[in-house]
Each structure stands twice: as C-alpha cells, then as structure tokens.
PDB file of N, CA and C in Angstrom:
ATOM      1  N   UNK A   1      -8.540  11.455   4.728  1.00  0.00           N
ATOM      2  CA  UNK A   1      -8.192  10.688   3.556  1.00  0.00           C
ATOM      3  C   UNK A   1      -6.812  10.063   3.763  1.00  0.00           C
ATOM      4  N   UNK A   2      -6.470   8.650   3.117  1.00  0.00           N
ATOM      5  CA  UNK A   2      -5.535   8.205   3.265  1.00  0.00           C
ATOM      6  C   UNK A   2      -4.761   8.491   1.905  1.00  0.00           C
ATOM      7  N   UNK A   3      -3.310   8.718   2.105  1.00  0.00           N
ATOM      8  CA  UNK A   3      -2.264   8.613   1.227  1.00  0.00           C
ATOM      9  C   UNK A   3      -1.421   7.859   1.655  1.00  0.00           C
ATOM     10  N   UNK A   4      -1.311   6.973   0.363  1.00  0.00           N
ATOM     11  CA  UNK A   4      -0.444   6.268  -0.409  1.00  0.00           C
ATOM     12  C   UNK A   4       0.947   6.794  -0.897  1.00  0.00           C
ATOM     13  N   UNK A   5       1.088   7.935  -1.450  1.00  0.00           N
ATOM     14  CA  UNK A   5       2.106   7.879  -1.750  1.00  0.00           C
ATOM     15  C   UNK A   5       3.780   7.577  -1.497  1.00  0.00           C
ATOM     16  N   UNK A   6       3.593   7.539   0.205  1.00  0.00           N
ATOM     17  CA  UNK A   6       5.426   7.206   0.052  1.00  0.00           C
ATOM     18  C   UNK A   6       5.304   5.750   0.009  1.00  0.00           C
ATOM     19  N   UNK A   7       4.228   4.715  -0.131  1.00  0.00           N
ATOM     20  CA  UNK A   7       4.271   3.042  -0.642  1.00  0.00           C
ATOM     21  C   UNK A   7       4.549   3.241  -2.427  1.00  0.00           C
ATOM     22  N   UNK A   8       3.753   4.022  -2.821  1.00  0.00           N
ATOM     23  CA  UNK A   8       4.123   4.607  -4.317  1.00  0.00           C
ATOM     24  C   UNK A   8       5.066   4.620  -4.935  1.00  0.00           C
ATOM     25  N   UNK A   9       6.127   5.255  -3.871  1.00  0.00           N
ATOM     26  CA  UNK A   9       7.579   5.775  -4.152  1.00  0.00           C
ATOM     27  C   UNK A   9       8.603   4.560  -3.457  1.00  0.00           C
ATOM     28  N   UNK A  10       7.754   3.539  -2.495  1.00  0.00           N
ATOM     29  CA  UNK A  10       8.793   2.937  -2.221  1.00  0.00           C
ATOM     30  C   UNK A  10       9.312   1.569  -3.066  1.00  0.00           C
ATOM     31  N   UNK A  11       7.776   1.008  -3.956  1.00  0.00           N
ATOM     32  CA  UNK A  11       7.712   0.374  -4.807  1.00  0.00           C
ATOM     33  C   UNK A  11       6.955   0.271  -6.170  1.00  0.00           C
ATOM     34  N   UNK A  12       7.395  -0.518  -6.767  1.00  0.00           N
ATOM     35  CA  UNK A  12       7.004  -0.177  -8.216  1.00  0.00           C
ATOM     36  C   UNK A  12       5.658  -0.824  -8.396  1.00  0.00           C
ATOM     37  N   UNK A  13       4.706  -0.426  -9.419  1.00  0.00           N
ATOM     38  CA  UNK A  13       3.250  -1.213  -9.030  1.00  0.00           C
ATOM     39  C   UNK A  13       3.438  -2.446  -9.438  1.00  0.00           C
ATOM     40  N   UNK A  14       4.134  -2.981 -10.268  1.00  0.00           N
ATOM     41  CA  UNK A  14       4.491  -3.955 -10.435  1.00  0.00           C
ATOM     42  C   UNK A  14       4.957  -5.122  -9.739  1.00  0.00           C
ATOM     43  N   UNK A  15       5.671  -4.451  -9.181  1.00  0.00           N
ATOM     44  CA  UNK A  15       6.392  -5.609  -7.764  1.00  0.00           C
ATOM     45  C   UNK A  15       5.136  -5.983  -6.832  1.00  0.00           C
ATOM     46  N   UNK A  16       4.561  -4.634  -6.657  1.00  0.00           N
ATOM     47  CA  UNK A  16       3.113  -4.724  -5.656  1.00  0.00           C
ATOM     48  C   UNK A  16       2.444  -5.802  -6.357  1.00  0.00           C
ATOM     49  N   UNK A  17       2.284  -5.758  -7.324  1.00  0.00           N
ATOM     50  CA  UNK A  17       1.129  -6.515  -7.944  1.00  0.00           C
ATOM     51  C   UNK A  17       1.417  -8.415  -7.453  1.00  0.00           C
ATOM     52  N   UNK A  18       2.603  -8.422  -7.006  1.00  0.00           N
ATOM     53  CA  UNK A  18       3.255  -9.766  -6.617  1.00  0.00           C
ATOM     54  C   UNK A  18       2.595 -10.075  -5.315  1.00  0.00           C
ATOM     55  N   UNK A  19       1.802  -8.760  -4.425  1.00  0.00           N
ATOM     56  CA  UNK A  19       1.197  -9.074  -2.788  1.00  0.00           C
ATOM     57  C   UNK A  19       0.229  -8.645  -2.602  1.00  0.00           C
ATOM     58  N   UNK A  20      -0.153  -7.801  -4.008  1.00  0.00           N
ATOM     59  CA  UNK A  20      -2.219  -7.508  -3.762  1.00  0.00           C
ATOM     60  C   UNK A  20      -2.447  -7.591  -5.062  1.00  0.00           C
ATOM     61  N   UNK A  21      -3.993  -7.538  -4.786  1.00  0.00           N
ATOM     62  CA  UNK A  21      -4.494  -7.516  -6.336  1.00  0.00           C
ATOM     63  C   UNK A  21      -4.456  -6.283  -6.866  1.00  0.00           C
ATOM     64  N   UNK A  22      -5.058  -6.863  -8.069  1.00  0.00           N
ATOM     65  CA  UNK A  22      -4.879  -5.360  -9.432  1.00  0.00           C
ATOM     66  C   UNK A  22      -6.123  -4.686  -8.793  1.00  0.00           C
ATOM     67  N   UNK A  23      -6.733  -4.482  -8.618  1.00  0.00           N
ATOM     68  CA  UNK A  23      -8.074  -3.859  -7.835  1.00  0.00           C
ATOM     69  C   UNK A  23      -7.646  -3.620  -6.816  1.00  0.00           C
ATOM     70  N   UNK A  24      -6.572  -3.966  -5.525  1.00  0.00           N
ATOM     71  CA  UNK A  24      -6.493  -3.305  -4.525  1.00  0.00           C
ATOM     72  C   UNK A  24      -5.267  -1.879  -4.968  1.00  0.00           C
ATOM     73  N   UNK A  25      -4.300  -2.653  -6.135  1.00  0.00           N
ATOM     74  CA  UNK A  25      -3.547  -0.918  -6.118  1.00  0.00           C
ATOM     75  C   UNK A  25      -3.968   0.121  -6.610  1.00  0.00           C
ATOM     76  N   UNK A  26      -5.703  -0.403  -7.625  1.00  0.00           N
ATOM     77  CA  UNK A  26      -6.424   0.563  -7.890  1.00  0.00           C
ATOM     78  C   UNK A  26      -6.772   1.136  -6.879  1.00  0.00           C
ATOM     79  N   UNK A  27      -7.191   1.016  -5.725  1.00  0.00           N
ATOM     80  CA  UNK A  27      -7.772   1.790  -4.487  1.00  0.00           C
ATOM     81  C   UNK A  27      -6.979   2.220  -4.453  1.00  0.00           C
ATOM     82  N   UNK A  28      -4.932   1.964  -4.001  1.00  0.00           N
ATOM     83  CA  UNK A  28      -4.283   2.826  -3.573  1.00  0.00           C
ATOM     84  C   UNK A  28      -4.045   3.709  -4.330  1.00  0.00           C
ATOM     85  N   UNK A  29      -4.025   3.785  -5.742  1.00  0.00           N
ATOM     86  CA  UNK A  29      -4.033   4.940  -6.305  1.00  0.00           C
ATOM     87  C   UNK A  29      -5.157   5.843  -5.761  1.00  0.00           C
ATOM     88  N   UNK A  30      -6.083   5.829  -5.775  1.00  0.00           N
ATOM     89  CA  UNK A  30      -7.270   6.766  -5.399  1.00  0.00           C
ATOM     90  C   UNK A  30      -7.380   6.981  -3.991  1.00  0.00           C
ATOM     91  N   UNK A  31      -6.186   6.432  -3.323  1.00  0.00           N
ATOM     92  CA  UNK A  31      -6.376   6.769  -1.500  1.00  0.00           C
ATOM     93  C   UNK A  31      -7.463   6.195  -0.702  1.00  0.00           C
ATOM     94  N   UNK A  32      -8.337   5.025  -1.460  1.00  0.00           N
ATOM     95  CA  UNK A  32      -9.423   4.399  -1.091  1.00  0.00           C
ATOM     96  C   UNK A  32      -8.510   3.593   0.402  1.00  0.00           C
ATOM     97  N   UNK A  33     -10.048   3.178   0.826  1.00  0.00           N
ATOM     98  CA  UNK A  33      -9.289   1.964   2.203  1.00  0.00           C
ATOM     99  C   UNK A  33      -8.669   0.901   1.712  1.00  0.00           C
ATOM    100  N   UNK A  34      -8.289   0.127   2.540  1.00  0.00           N
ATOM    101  CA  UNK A  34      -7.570  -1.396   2.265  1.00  0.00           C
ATOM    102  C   UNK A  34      -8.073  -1.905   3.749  1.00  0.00           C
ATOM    103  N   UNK A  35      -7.744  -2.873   3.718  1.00  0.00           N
ATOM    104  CA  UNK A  35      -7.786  -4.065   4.926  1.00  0.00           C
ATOM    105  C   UNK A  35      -6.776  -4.137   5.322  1.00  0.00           C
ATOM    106  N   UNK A  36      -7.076  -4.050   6.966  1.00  0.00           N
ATOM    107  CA  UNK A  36      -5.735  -4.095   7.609  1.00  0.00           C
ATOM    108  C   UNK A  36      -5.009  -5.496   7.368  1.00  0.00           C
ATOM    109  N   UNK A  37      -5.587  -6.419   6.392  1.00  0.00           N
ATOM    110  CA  UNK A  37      -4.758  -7.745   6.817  1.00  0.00           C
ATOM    111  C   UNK A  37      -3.903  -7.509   5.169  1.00  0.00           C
ATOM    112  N   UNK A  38      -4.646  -6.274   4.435  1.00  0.00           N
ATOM    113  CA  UNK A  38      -3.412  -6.300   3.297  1.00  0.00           C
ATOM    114  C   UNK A  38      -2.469  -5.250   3.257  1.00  0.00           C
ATOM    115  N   UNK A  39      -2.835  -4.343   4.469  1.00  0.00           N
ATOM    116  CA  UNK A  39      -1.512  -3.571   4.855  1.00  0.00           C
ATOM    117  C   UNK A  39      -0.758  -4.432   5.986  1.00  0.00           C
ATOM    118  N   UNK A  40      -0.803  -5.380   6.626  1.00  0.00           N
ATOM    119  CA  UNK A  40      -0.122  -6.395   7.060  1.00  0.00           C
ATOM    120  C   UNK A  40       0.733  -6.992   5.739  1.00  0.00           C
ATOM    121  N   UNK A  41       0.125  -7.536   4.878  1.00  0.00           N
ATOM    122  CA  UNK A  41       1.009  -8.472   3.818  1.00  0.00           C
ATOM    123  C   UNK A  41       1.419  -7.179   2.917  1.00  0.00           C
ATOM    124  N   UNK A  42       1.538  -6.149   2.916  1.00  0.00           N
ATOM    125  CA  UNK A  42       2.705  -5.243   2.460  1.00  0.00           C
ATOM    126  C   UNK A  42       3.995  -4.847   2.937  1.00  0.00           C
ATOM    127  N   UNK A  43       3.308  -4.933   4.419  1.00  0.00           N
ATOM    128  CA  UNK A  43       4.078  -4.086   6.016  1.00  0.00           C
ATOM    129  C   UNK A  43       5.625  -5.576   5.362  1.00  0.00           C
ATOM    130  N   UNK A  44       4.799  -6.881   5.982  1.00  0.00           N
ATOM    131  CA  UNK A  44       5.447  -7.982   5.912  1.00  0.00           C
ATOM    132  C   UNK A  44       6.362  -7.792   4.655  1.00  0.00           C
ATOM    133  N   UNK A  45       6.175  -7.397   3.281  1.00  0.00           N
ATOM    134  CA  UNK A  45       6.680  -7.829   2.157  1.00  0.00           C
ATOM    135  C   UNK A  45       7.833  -6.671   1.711  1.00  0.00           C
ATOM    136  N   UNK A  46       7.613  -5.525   2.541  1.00  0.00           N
ATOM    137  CA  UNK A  46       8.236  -4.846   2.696  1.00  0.00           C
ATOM    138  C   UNK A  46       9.334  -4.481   3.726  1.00  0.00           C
ATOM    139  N   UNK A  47       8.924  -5.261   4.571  1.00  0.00           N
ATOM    140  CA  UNK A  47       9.783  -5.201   6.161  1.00  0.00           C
ATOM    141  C   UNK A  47       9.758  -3.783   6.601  1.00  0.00           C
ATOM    142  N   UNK A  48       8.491  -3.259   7.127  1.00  0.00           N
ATOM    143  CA  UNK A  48       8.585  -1.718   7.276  1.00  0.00           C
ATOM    144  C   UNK A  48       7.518  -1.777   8.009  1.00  0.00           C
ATOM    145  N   UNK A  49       7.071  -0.868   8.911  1.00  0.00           N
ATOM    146  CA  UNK A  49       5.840  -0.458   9.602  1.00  0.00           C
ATOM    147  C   UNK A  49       4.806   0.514   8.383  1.00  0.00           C
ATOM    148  N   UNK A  50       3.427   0.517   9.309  1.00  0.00           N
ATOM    149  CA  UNK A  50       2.376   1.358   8.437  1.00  0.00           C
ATOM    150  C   UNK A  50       2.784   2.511   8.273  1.00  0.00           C
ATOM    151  N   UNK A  51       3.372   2.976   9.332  1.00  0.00           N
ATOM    152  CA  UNK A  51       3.688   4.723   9.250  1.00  0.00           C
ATOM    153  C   UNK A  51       4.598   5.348   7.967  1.00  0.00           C
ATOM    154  N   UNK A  52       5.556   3.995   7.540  1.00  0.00           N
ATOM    155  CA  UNK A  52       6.804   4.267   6.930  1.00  0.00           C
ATOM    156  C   UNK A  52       5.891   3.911   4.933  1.00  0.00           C
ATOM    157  N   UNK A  53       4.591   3.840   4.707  1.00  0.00           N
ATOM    158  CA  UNK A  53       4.001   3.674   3.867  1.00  0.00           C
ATOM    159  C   UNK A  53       3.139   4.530   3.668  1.00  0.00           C
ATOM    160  N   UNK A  54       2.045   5.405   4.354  1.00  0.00           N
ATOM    161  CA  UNK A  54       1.101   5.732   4.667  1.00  0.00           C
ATOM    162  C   UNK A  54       0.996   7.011   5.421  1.00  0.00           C
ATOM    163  N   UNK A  55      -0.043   7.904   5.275  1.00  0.00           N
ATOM    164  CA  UNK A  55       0.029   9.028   6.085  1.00  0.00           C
ATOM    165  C   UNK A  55      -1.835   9.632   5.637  1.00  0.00           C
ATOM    166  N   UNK A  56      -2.127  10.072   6.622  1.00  0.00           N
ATOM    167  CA  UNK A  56      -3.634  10.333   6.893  1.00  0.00           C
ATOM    168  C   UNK A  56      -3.585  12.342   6.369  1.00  0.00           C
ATOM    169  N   UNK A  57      -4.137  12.443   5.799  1.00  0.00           N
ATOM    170  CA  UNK A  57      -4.665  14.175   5.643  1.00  0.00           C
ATOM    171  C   UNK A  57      -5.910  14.145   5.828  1.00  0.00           C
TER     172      UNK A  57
END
C-alpha cells in the first residue's frame, strides 16, 4: 500500500488542489494509486523527489 502522508504534511489540500484534481487527492487520502505523470506534476510543483512524498508499506 502506498502512503501519502509526508505529501499530507508537506502541503495543504488546498494548495494541492492548484496541481491535481479533487478526485485525485481523494485517492491520496485513501492511499489509492496515482499516475506517474501526476506524481511528476507534484514532484515538479514541489521541487522534491518521489521518495521525499511517499513511502510504500
């Protein structure tokens, strides 16, 4: 399963809501998948790698 939470903690859902849709931060709440091309336009919007967002259990 994927976690979300340190993207959670690094931004507000709000701000997110400025680089995905309202349906994709619903997935990240629930640890659902995403597309690697919208963890690209986070990575990007954030200036950070996947690792520094994300973590697998």
């Amino acid at each position: 399963m994927i976690n979300y939470s340190k993207l959670l903690k690094r931004i507000d859902v709000n701000e997110l809501s400025k680089v995905v849709s309202k349906s994709t931060i619903e997935r990240i709440k629930v640890g659902a998948n995403m597309r690697l091309s919208t963890l690209e336009k986070i990575c990007k919007y954030l200036k950070c790698q996947p690792e520094d967002i994300l973590s697998f259990k």
